[in-house]
N, C-alpha and C. Protein backbone atom coordinates (compact mmCIF):
# COMPACT_ATOMS: atom_id res chain seq x y z
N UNK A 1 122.89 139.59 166.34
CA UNK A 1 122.35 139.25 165.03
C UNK A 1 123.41 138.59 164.18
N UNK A 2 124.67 138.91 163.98
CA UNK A 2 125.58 138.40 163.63
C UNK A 2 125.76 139.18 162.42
N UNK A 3 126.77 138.18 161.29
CA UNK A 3 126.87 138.49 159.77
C UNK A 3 128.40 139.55 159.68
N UNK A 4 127.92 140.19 158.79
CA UNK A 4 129.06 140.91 158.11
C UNK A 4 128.66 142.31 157.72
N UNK A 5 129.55 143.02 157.93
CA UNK A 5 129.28 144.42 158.21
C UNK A 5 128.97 144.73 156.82
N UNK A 6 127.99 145.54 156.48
CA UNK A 6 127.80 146.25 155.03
C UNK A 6 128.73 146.47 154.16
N UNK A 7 129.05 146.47 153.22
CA UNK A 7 129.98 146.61 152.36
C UNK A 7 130.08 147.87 151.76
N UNK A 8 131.26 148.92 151.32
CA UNK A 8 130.64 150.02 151.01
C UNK A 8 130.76 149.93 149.67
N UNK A 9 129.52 150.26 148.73
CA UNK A 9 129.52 150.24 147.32
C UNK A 9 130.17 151.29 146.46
N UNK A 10 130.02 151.99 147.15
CA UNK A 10 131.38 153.29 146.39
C UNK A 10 132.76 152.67 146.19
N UNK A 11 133.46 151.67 147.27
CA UNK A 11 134.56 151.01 147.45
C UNK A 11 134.77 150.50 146.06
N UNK A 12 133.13 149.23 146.24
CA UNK A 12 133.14 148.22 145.00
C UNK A 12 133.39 149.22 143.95
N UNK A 13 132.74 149.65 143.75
CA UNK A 13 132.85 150.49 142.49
C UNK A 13 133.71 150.54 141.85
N UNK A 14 134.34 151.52 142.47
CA UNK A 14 135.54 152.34 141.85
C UNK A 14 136.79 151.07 141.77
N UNK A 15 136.93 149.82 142.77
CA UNK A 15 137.94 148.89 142.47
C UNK A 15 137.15 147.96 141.48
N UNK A 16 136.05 148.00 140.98
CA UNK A 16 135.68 147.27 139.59
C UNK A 16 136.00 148.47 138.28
N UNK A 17 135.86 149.57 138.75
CA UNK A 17 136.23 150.27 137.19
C UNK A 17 137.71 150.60 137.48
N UNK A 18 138.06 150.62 138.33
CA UNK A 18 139.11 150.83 138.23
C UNK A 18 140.21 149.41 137.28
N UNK A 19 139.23 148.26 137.06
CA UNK A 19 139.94 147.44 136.16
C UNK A 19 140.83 146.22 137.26
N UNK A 20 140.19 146.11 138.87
CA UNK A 20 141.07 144.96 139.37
C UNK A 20 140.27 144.13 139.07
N UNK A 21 140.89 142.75 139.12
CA UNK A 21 140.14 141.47 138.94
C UNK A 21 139.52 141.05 141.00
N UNK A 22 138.74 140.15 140.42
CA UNK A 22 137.58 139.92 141.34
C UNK A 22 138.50 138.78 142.63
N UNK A 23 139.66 138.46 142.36
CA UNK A 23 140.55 137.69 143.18
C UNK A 23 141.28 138.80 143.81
N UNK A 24 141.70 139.98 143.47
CA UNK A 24 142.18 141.19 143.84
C UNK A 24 141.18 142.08 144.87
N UNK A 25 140.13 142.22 144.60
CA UNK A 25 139.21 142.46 145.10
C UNK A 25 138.55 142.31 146.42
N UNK A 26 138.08 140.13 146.36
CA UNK A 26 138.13 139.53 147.07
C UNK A 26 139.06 139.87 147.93
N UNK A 27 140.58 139.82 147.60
CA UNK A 27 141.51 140.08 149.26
C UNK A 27 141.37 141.39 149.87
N UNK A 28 140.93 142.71 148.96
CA UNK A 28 140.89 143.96 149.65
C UNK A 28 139.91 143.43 150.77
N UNK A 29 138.62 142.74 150.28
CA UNK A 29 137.40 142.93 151.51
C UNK A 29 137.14 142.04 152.24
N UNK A 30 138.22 141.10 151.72
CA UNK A 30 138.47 139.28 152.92
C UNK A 30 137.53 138.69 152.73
N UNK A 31 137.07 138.74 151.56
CA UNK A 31 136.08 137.62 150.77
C UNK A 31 136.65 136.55 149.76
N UNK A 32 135.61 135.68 149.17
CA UNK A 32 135.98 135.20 147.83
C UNK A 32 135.88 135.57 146.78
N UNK A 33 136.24 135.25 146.22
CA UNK A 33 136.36 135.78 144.29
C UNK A 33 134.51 135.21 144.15
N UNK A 34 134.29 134.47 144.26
CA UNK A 34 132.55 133.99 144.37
C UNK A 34 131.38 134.83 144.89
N UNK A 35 132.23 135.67 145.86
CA UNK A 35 131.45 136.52 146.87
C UNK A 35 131.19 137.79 145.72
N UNK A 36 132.63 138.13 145.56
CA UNK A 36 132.53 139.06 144.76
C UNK A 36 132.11 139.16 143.62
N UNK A 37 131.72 138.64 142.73
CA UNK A 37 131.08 137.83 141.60
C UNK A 37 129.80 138.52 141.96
N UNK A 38 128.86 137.97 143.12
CA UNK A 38 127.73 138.04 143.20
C UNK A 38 127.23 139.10 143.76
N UNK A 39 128.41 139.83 144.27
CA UNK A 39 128.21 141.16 144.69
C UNK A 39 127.90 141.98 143.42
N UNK A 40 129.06 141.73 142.43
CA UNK A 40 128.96 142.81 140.92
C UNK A 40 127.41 142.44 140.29
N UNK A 41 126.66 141.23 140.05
CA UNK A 41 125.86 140.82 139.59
C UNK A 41 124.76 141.82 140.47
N UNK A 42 124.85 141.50 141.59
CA UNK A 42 123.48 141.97 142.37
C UNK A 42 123.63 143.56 142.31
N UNK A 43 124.74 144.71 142.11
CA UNK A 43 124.73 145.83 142.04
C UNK A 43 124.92 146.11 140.33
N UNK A 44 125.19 145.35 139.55
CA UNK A 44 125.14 145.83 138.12
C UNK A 44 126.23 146.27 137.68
N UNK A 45 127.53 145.71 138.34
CA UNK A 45 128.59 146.10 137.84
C UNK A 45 129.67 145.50 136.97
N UNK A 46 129.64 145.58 135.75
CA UNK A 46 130.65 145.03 134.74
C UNK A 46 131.92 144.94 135.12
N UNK A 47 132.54 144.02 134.90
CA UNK A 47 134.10 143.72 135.36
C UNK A 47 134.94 144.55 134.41
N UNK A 48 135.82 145.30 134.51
CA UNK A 48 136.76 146.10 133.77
C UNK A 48 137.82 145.12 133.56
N UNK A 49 137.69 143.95 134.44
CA UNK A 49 139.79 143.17 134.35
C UNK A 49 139.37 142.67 132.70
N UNK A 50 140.59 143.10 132.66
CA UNK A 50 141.36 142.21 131.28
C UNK A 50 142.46 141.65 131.49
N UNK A 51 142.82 140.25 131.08
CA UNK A 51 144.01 139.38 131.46
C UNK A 51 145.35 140.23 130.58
N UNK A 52 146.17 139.82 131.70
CA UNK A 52 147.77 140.86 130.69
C UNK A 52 147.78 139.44 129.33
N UNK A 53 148.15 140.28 128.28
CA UNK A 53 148.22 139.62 127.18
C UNK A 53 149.30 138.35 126.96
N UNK A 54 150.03 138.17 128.01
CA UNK A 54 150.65 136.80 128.14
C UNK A 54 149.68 135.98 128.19
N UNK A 55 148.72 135.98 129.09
CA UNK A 55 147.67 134.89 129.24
C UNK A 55 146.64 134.54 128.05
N UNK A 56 146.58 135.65 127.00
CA UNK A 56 145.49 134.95 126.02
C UNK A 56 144.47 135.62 126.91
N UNK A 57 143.23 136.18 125.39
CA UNK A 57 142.16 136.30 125.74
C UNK A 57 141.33 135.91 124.85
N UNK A 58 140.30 134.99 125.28
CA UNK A 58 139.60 133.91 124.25
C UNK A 58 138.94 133.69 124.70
N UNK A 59 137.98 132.77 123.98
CA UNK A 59 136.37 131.73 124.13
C UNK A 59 137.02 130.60 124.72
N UNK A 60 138.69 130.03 124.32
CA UNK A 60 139.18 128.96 124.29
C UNK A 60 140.14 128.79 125.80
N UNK A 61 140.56 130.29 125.97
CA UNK A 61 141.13 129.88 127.27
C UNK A 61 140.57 130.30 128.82
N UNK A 62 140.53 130.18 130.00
CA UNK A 62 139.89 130.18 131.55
C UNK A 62 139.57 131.73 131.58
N UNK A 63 139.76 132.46 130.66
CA UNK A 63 139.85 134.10 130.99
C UNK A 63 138.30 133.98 132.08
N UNK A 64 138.47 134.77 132.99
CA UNK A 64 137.49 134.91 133.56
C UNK A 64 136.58 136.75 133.34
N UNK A 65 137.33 137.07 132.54
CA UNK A 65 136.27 138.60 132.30
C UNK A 65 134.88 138.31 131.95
N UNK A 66 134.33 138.88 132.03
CA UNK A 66 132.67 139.23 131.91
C UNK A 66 132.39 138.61 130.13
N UNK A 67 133.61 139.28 129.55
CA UNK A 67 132.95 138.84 127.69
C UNK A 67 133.53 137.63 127.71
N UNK A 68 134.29 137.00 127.91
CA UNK A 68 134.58 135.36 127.82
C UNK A 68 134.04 134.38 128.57
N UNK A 69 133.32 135.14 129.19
CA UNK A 69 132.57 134.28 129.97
C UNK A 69 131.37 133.96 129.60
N UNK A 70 130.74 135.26 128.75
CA UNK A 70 129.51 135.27 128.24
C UNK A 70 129.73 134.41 126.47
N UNK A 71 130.86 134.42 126.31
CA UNK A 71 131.27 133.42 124.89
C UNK A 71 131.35 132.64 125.30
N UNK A 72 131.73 132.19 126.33
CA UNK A 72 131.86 130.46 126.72
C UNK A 72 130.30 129.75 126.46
N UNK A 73 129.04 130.94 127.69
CA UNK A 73 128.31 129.91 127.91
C UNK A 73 127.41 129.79 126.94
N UNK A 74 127.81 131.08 125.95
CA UNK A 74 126.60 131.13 124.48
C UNK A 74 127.30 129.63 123.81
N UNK A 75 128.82 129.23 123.68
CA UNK A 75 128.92 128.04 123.24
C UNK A 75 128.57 126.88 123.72
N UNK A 76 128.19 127.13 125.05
CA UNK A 76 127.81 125.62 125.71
C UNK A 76 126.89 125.38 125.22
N UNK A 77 125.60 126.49 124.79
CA UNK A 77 124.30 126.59 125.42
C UNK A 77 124.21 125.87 123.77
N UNK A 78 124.44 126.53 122.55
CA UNK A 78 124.69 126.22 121.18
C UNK A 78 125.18 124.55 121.09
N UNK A 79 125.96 124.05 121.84
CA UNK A 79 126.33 122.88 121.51
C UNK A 79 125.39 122.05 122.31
N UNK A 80 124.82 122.05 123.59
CA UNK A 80 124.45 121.31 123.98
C UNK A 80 122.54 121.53 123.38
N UNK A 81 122.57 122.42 122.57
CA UNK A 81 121.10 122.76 121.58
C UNK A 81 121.38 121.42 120.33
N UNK A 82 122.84 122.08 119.97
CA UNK A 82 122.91 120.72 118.65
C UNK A 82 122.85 119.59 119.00
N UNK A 83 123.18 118.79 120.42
CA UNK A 83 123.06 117.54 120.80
C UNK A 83 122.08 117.11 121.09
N UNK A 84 121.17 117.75 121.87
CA UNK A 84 119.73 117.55 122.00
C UNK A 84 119.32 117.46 120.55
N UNK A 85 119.38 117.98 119.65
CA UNK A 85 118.32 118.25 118.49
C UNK A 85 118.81 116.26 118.08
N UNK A 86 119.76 116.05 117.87
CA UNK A 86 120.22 115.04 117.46
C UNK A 86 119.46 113.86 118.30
N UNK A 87 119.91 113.89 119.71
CA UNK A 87 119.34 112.90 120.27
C UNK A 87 118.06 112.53 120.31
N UNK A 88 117.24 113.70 119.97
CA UNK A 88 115.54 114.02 120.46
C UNK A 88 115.18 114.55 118.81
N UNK A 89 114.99 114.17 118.13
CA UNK A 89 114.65 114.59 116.59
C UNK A 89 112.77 115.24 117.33
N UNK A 90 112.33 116.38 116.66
CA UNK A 90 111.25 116.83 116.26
C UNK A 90 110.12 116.33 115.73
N UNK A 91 109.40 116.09 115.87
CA UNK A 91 108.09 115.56 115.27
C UNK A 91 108.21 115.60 113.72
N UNK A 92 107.77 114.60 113.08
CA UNK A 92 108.22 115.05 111.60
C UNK A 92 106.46 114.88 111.03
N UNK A 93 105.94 115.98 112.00
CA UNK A 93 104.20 116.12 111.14
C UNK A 93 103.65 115.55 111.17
N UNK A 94 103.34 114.60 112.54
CA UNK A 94 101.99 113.88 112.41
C UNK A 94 100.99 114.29 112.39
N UNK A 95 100.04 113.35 112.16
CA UNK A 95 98.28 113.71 112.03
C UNK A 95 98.20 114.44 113.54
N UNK A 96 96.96 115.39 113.68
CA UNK A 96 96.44 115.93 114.66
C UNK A 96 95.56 114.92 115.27
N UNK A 97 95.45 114.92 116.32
CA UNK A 97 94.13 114.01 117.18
C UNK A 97 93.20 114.39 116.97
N UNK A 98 92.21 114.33 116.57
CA UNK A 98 90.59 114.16 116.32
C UNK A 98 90.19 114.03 118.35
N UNK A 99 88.66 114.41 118.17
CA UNK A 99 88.06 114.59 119.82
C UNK A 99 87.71 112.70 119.50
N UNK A 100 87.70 112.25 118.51
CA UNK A 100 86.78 110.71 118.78
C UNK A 100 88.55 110.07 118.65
N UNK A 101 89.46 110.63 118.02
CA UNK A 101 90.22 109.53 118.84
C UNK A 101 91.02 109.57 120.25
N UNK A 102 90.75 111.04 120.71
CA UNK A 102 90.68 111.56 122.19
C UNK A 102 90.39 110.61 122.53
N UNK A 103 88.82 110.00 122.68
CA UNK A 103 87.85 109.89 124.24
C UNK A 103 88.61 108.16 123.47
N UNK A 104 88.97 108.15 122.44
CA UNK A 104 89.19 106.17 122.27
C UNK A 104 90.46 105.86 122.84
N UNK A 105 91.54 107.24 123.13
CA UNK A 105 92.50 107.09 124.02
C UNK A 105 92.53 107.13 125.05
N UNK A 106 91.60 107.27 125.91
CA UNK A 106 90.99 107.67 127.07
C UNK A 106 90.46 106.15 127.64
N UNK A 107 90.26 104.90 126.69
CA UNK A 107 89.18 104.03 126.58
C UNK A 107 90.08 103.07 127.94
N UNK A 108 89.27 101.92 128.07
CA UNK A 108 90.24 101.43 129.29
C UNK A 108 90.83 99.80 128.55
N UNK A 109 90.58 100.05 127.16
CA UNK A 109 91.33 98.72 126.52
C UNK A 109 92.74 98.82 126.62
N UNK A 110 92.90 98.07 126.11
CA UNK A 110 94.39 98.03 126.16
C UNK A 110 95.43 99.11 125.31
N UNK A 111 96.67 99.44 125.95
CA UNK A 111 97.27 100.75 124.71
C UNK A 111 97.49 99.45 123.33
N UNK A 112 98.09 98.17 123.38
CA UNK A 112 98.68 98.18 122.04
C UNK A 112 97.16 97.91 121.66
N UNK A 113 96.29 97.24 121.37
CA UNK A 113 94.91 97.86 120.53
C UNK A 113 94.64 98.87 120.38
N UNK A 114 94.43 100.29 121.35
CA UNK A 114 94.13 101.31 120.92
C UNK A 114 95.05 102.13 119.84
N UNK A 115 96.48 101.31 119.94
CA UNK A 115 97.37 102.30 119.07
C UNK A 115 97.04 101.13 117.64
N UNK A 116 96.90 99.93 117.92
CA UNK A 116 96.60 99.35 116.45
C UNK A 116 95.45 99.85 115.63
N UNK A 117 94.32 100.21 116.45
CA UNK A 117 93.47 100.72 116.16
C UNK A 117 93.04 102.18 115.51
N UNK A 118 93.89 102.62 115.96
CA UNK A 118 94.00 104.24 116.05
C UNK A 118 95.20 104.60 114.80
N UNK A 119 96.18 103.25 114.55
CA UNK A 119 97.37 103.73 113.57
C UNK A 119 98.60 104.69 114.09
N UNK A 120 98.62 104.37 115.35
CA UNK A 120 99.32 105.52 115.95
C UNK A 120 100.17 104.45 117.10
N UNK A 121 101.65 105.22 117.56
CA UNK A 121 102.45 104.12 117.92
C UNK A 121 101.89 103.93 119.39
N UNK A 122 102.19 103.01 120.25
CA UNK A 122 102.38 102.74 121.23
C UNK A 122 102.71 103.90 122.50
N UNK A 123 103.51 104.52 122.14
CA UNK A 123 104.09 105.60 122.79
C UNK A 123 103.61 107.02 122.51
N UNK A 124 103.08 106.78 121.17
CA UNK A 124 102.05 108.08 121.11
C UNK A 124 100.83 108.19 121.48
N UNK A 125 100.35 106.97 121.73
CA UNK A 125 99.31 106.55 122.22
C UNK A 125 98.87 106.91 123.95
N UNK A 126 100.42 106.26 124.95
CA UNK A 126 100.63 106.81 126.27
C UNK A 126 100.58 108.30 126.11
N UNK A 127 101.79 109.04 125.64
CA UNK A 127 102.07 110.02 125.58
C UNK A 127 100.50 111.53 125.87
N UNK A 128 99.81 110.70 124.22
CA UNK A 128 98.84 111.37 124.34
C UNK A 128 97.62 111.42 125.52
N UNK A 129 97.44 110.23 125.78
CA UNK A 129 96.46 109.66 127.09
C UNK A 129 96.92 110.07 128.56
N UNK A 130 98.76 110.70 128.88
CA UNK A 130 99.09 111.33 130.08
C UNK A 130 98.86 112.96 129.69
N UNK A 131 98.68 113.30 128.64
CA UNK A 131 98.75 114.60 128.37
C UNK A 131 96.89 115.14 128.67
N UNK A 132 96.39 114.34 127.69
CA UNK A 132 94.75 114.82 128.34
C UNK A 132 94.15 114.88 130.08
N UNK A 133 95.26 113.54 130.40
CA UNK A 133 94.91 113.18 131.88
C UNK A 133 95.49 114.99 132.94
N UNK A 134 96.49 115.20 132.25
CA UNK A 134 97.29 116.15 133.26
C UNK A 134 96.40 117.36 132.76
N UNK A 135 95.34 117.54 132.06
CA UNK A 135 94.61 118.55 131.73
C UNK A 135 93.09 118.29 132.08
N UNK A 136 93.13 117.42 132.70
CA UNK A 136 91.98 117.31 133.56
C UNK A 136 90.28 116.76 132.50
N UNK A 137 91.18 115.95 131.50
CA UNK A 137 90.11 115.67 130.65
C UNK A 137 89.27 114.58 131.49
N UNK A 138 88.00 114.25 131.56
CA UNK A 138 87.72 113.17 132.17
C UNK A 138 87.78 111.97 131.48
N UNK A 139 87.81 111.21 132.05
CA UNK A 139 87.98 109.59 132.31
C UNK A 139 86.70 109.14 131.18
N UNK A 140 86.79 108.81 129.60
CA UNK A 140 85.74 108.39 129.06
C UNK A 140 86.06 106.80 128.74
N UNK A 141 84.79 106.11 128.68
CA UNK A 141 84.85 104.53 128.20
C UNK A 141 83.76 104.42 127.08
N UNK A 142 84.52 104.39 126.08
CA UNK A 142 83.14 104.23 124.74
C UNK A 142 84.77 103.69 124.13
N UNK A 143 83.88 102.77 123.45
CA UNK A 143 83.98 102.23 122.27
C UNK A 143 83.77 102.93 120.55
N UNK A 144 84.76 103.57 120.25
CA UNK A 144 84.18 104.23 118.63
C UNK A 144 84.80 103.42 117.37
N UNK A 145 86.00 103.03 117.38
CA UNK A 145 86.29 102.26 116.07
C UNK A 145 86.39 100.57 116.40
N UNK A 146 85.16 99.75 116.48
CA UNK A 146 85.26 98.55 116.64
C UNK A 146 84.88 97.84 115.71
């Protein structure tokens, strides 16, 4: 069958509370620091290492403990929220669709008439007409604002 012999979790244990780091670890059981990572994750075990205070312990520097790690990615997650918001601005309140200008987006004229028609852009126009389609609205052809 192959693989790797069971690991004993009492071992893990006690060398995670006991406060070694996961590169320390890794060499007791001739794994990687990666291995071991996913070992603590899948049994629920919090990392005890703390870097000796020569190294700095921060949001700002590689510390790899469990709380700087979890500050790092709350900052990624926060900055790359503020960049999106920027790049992708929010709807700023348009009108709601009406069912008659539904089925006139639905129509098989052309989008820039239906959006001239309708007062609505080009792209809100697609937008809205792939969104009914992926909801299984059917396929209408009428004519309502001519």
């Amino acid at each position: 069958m192959g693989g790797r012999a069971p690991i004993d979790i009492d071992e893990l244990r006690s060398l995670v509370g006991a406060g070694r780091s996961d590169a320390h670890i890794a060499k007791h059981f001739g794994v990687s620091a990666r291995t071991i990572l996913r070992w603590r994750q899948r049994y629920h075990l919090v990392s005890q290492w703390r870097p000796p205070e020569s190294q700095g312990h921060g949001v700002n520097t590689r510390c790899p403990c469990d709380d700087c790690r979890a500050r790092r990615l709350e900052r990624s997650r926060r900055r790359f929220a503020e960049r999106r918001a920027d790049r992708y601005p929010a709807p700023q309140g348009g009108k709601a669709w009406t069912l008659e200008e539904d089925v006139y987006a639905l129509s098989t004229r052309p989008l820039e008439d239906i959006a001239r028609t309708l007062g609505r852009t080009y792209y809100a126009v697609t937008q809205r007409r792939t969104l009914l389609r992926r909801r299984g609205t059917p396929h209408f052809s009428t004519s309502i604002k001519e």
